[in-house]
C-alpha atoms as a PDB file:
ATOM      1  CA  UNK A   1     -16.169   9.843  11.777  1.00  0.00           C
ATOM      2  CA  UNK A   2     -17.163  12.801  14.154  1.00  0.00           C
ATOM      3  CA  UNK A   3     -18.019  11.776  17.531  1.00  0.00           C
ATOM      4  CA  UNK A   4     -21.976  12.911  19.198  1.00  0.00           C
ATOM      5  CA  UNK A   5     -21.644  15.437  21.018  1.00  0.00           C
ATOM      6  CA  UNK A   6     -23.219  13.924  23.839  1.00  0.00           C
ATOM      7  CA  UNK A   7     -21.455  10.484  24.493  1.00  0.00           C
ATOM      8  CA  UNK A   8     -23.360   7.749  27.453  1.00  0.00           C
ATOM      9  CA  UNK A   9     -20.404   7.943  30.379  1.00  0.00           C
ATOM     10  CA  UNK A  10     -17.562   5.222  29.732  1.00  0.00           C
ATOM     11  CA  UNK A  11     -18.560   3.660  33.007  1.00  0.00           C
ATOM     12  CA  UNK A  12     -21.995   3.591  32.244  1.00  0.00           C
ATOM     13  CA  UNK A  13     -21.942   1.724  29.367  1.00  0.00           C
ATOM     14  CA  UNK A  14     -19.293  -0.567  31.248  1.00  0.00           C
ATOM     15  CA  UNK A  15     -21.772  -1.879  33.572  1.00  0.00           C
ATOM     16  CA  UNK A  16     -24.181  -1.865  31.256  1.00  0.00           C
ATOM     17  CA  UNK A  17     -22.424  -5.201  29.424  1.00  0.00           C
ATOM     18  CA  UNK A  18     -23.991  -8.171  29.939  1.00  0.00           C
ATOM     19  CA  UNK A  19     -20.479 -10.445  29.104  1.00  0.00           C
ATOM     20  CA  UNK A  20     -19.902 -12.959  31.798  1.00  0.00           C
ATOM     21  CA  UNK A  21     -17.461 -16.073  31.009  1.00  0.00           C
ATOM     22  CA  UNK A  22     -17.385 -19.237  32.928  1.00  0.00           C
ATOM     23  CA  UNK A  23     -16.097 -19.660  36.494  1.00  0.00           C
ATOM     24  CA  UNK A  24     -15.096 -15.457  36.765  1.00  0.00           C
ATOM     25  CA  UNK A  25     -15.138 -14.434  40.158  1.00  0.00           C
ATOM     26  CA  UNK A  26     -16.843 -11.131  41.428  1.00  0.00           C
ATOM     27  CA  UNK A  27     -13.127  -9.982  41.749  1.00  0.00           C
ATOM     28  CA  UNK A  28     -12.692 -10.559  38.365  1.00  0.00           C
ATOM     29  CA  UNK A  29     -16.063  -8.870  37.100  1.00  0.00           C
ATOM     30  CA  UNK A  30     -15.003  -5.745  38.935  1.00  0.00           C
ATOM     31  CA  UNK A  31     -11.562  -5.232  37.479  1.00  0.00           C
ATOM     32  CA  UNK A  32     -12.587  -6.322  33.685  1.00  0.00           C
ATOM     33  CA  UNK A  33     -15.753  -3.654  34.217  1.00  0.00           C
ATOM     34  CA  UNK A  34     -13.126  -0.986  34.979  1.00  0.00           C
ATOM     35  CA  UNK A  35     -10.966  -1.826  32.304  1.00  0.00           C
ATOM     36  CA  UNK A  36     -13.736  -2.224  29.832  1.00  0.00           C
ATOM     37  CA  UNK A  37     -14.818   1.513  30.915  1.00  0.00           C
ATOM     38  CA  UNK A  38     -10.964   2.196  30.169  1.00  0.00           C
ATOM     39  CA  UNK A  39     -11.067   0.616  26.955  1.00  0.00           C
ATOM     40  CA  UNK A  40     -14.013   2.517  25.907  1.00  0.00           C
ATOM     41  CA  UNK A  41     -12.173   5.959  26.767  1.00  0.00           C
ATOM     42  CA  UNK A  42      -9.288   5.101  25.011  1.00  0.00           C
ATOM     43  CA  UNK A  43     -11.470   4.412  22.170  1.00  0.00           C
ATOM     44  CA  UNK A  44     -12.904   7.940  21.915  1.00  0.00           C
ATOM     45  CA  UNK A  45      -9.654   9.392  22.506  1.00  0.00           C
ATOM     46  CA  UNK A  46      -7.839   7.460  19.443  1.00  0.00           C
ATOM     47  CA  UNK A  47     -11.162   8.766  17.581  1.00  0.00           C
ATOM     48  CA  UNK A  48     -10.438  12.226  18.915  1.00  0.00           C
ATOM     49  CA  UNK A  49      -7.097  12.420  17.769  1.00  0.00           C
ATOM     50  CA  UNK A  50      -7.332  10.649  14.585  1.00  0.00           C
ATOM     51  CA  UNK A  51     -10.121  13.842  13.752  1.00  0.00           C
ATOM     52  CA  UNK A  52      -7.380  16.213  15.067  1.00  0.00           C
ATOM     53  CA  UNK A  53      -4.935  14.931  12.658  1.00  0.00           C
ATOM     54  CA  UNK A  54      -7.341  15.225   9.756  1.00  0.00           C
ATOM     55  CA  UNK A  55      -7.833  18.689  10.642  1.00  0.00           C
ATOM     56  CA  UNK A  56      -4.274  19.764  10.308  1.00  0.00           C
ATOM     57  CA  UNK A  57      -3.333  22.673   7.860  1.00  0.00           C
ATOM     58  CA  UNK A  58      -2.015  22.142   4.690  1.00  0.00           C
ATOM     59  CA  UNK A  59       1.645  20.619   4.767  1.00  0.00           C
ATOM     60  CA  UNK A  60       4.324  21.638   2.935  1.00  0.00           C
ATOM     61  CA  UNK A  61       4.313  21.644  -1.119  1.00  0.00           C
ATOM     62  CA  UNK A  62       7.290  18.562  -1.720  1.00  0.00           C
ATOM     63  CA  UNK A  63      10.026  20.221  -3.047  1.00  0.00           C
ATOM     64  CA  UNK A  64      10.613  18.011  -6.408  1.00  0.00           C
ATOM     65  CA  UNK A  65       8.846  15.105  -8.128  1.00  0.00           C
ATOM     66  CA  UNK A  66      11.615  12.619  -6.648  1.00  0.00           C
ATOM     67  CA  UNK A  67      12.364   9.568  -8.933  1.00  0.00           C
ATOM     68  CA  UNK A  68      12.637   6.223  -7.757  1.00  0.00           C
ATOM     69  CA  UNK A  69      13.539   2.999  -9.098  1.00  0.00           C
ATOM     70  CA  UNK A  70      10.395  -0.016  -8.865  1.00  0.00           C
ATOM     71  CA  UNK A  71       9.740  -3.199 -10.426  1.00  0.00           C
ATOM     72  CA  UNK A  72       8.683  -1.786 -13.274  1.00  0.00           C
ATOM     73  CA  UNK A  73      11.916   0.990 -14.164  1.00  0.00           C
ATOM     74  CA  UNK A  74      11.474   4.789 -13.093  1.00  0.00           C
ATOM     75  CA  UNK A  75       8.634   6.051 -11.033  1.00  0.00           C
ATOM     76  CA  UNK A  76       7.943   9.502 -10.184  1.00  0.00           C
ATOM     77  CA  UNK A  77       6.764  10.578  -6.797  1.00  0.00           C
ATOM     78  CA  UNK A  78       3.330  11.559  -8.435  1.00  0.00           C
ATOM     79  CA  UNK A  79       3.009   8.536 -10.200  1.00  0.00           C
ATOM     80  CA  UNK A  80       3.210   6.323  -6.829  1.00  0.00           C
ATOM     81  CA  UNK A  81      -0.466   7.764  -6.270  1.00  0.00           C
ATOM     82  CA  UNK A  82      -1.925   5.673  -8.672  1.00  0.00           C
ATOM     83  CA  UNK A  83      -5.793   6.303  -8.715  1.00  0.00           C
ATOM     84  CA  UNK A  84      -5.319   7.713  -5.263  1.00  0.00           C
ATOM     85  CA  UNK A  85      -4.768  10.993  -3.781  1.00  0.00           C
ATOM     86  CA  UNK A  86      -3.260   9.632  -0.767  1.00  0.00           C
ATOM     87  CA  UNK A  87      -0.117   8.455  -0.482  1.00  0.00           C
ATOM     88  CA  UNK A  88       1.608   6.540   2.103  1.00  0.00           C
ATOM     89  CA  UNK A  89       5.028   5.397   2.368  1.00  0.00           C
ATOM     90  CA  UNK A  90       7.511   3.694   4.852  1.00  0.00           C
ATOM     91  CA  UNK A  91      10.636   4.067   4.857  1.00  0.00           C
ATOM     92  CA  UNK A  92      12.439   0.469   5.103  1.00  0.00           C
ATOM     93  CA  UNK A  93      15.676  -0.024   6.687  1.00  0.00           C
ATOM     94  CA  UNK A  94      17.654  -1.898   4.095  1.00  0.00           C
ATOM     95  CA  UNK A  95      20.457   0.109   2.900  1.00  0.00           C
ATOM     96  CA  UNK A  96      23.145  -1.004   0.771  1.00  0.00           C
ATOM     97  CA  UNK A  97      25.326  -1.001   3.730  1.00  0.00           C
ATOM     98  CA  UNK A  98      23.314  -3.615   5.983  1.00  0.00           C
ATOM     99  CA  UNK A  99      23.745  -7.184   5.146  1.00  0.00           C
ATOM    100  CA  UNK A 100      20.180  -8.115   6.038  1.00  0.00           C
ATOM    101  CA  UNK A 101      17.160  -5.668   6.606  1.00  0.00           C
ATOM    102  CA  UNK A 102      15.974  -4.629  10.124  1.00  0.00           C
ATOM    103  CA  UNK A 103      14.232  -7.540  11.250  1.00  0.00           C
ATOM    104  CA  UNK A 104      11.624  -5.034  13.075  1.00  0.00           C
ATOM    105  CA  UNK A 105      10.761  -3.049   9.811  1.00  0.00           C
ATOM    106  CA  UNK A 106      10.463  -6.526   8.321  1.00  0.00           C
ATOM    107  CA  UNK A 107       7.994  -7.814  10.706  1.00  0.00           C
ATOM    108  CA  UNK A 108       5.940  -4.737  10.579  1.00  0.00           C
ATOM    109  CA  UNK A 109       6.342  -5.149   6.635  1.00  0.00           C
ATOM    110  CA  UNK A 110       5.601  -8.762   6.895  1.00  0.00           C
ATOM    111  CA  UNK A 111       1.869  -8.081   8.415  1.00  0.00           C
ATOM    112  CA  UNK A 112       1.116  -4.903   6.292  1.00  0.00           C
ATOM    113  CA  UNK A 113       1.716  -7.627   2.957  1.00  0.00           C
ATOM    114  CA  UNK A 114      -1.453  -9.395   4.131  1.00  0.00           C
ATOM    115  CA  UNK A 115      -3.628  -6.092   4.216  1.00  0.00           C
ATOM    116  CA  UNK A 116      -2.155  -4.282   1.000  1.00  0.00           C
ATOM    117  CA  UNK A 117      -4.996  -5.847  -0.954  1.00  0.00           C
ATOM    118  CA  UNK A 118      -7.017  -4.106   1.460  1.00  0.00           C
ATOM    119  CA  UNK A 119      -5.456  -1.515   1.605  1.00  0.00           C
ATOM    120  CA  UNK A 120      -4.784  -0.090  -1.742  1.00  0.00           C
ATOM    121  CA  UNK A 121      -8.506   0.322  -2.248  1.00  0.00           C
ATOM    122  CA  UNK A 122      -8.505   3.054  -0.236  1.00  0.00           C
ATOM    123  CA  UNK A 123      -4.715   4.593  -0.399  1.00  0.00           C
ATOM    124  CA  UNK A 124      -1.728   4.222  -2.451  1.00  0.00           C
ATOM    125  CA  UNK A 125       1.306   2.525  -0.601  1.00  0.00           C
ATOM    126  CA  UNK A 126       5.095   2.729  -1.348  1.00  0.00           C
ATOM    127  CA  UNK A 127       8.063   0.859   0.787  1.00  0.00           C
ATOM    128  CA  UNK A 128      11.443   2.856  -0.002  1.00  0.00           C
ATOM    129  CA  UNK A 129      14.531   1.601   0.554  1.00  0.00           C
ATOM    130  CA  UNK A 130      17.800   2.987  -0.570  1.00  0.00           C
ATOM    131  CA  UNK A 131      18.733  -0.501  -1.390  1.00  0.00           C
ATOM    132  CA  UNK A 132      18.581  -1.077  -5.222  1.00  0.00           C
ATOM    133  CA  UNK A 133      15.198  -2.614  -6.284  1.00  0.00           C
ATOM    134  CA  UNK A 134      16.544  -6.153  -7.481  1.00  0.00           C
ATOM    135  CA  UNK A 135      17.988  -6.457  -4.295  1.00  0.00           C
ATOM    136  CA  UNK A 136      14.705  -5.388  -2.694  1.00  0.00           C
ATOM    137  CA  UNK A 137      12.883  -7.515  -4.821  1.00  0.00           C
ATOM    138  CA  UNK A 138      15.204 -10.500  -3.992  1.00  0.00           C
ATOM    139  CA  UNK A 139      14.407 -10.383  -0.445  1.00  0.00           C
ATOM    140  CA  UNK A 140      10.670 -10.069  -0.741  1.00  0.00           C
ATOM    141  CA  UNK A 141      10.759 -13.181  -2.760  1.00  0.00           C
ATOM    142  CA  UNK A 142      12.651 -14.770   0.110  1.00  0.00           C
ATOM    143  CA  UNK A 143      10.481 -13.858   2.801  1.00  0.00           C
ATOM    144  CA  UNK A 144       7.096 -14.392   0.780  1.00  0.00           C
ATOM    145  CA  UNK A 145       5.670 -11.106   0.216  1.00  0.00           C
ATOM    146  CA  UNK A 146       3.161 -10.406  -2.841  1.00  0.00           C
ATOM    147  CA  UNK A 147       1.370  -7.349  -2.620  1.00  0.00           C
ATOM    148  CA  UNK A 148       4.121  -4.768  -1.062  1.00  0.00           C
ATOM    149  CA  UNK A 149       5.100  -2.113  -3.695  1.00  0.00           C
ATOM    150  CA  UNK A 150       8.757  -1.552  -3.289  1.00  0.00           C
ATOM    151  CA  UNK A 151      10.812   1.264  -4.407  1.00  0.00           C
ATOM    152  CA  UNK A 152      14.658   2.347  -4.500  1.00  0.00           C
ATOM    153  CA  UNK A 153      15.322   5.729  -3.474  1.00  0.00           C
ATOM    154  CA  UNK A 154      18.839   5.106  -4.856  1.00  0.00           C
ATOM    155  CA  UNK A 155      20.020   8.237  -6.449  1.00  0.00           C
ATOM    156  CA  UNK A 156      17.649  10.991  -4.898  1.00  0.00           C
ATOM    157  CA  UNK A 157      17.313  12.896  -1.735  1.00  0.00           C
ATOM    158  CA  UNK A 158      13.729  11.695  -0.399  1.00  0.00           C
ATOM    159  CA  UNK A 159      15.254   9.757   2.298  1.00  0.00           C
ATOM    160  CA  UNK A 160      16.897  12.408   3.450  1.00  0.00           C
ATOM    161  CA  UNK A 161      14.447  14.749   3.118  1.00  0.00           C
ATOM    162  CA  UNK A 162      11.716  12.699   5.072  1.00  0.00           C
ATOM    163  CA  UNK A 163      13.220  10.351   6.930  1.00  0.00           C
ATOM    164  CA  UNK A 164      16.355  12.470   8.669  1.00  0.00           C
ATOM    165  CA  UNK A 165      18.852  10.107   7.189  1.00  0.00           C
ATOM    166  CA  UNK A 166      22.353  11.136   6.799  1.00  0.00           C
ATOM    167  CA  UNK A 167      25.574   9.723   5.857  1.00  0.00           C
ATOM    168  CA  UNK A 168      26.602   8.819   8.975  1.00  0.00           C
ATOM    169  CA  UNK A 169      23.149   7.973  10.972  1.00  0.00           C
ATOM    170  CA  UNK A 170      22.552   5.553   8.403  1.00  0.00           C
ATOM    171  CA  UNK A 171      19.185   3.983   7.385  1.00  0.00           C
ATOM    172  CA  UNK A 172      16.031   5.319   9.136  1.00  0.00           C
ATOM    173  CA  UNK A 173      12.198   4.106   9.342  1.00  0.00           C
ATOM    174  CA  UNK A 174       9.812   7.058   8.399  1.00  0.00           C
ATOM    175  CA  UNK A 175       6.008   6.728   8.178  1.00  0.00           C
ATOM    176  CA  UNK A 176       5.053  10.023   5.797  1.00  0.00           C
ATOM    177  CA  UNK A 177       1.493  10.638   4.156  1.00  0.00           C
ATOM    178  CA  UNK A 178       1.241  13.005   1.248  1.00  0.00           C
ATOM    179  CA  UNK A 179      -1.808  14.673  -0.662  1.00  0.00           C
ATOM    180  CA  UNK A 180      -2.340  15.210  -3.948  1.00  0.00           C
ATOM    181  CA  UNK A 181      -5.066  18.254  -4.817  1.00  0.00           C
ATOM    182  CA  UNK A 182      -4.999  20.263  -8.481  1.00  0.00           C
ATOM    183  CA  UNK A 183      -1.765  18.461  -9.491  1.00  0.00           C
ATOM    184  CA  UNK A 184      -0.296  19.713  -6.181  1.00  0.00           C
ATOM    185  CA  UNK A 185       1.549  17.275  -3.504  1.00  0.00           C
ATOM    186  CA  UNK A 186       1.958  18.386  -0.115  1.00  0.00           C
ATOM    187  CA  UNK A 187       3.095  16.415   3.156  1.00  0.00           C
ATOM    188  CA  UNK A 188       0.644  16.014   5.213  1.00  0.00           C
ATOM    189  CA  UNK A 189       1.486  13.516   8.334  1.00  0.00           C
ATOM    190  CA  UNK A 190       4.723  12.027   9.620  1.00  0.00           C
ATOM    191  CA  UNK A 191       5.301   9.962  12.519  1.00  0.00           C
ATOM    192  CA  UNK A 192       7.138  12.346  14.687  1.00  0.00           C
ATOM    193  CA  UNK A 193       6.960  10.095  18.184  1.00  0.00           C
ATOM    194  CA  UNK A 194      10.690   9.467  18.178  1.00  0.00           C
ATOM    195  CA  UNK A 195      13.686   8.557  21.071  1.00  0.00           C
ATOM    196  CA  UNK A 196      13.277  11.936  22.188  1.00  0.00           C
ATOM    197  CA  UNK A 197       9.670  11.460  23.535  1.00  0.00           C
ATOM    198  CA  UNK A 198       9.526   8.058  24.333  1.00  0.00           C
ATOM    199  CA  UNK A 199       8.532   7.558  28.036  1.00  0.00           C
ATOM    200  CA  UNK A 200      11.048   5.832  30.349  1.00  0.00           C
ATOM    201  CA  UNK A 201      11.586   2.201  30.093  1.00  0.00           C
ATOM    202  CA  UNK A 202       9.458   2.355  26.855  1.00  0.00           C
ATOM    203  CA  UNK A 203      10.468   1.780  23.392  1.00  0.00           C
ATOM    204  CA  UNK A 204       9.563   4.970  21.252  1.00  0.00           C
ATOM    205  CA  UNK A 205       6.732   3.581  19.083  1.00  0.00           C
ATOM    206  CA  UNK A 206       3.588   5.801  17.756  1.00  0.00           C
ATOM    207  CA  UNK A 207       0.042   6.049  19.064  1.00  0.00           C
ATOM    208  CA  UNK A 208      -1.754   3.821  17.995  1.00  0.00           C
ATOM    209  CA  UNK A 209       1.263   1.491  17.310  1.00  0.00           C
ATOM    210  CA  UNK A 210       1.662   0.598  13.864  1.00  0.00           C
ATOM    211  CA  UNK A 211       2.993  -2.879  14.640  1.00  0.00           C
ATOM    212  CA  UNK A 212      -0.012  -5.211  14.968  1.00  0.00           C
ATOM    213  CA  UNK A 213       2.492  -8.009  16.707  1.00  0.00           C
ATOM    214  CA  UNK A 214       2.728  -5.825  19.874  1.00  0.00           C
ATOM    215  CA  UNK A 215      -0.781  -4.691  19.747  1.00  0.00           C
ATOM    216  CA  UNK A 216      -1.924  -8.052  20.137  1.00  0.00           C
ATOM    217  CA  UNK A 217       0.625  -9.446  22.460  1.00  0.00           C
ATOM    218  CA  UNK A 218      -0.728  -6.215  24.820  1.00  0.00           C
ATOM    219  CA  UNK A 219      -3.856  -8.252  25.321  1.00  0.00           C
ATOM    220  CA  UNK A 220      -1.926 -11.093  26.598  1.00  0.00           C
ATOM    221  CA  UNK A 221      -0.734 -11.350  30.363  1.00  0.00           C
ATOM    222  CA  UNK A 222       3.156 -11.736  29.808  1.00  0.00           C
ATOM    223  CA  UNK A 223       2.305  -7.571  27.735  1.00  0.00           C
ATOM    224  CA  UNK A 224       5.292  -7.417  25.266  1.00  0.00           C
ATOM    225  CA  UNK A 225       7.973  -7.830  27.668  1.00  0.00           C
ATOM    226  CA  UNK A 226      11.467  -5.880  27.575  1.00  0.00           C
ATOM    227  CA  UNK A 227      13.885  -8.925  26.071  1.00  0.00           C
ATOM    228  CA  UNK A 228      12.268 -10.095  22.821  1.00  0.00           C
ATOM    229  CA  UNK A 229      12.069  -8.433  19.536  1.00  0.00           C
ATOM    230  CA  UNK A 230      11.088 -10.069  15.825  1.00  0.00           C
ATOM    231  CA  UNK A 231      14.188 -12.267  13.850  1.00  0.00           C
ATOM    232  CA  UNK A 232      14.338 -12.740  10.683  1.00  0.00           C
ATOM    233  CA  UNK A 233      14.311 -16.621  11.077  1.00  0.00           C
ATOM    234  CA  UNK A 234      13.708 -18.543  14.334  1.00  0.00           C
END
């Protein structure tokens, strides 16, 4: 969605709500109306940047039809796109060399279950792990999952490719987005907001984050602190 070109000041419509709650004080009216008028800029810029990224070039053509392993036996790269000709995958950290998945991958996972009904009418969706599938499988049962289409990537290079992993760094999570046009696939989008431009005494996470958890804990007044992160059973 494009934005008008002429937009009512942030402030303006700010002031202009007519939200008051029970026993506020005028201190409290103040500061919300600022942050409201805050809330509304950081609105337009998400829109503005989510436009940006729609605008970018053409990635690069994928350089083989990679194979993976799902529930159903051998799936092609272009056959993950289904009906769609989007495709977005994450890359899980479960590797055959960790004992139990990454407990924040799983959380993030654990949310993005709920919406994959949702969200499959409008994109396709793959989770790759280089774990094999049964043992993917195995765990989803275990934590409850239904909708999330898994994948092994067991056997080809596409986690190396487009998630950085080598032999020694291990397992790495990768948001990438691919198009499909006149049989073609090209990358289009990957979360590149790693360690290296995280700001300090942040965690590097993307904009907007992709974790709903920490979203919604920012609205609280405790934020989402420094010493707790998701288990995978309290």
């Amino acid at each position: 969605m494009s934005l008008p070109t002429q937009l009512e000041p942030a402030r303006q419509l700010a002031d202009a709500n007519p939200m008051r709650l029970p026993n506020e004080s005028a201190a409290y009216r103040a500061a919300r109306t600022a942050l409201l008028a805050e809330e509304i800029e950081l609105r337009r810029h998400c829109e503005r940047v989510a436009e940006q990224r729609r605008r970018l070039p053409p990635g690069g053509e994928v350089p083989e039809d990679y194979e993976f392993q799902g529930p159903n036996g051998p799936a092609k790269l272009s056959e993950l796109f289904g009906r769609h000709d989007t495709l977005i995958t994450y890359n899980w950290m479960y590797g055959p060399k960790r004992e139990r998945p990454c407990p924040m991958c799983t959380s993030l996972l654990s949310a993005y279950d709920g919406e994959m009904p949702d969200i499959l009418q409008r994109v396709a969706f793959a989770v790759i792990a280089t774990s094999p599938i049964e043992r993917m499988r195995a765990f989803a049962v275990e934590r409850g999952w239904r909708y999330l289409p898994l994948y092994s990537s067991a056997g080809n290079s596409f986690n190396r490719d487009y998630a950085g992993e080598t032999p020694d760094s291990g397992d790495n999570a990768a948001f990438n987005v691919f198009h499909r046009s006149g049989g073609t696939i090209r990358h289009f989008w990957a979360a590149e907001m790693g360690a290296g431009s995280a700001d300090p005494g942040q965690d590097p996470r993307g904009a907007p984050d992709p974790m709903p958890i920490w979203n919604l804990l920012d609205m609280t007044p405790e934020g989402r602190g420094k010493d707790w992160y998701p288990k995978l059973s309290y």
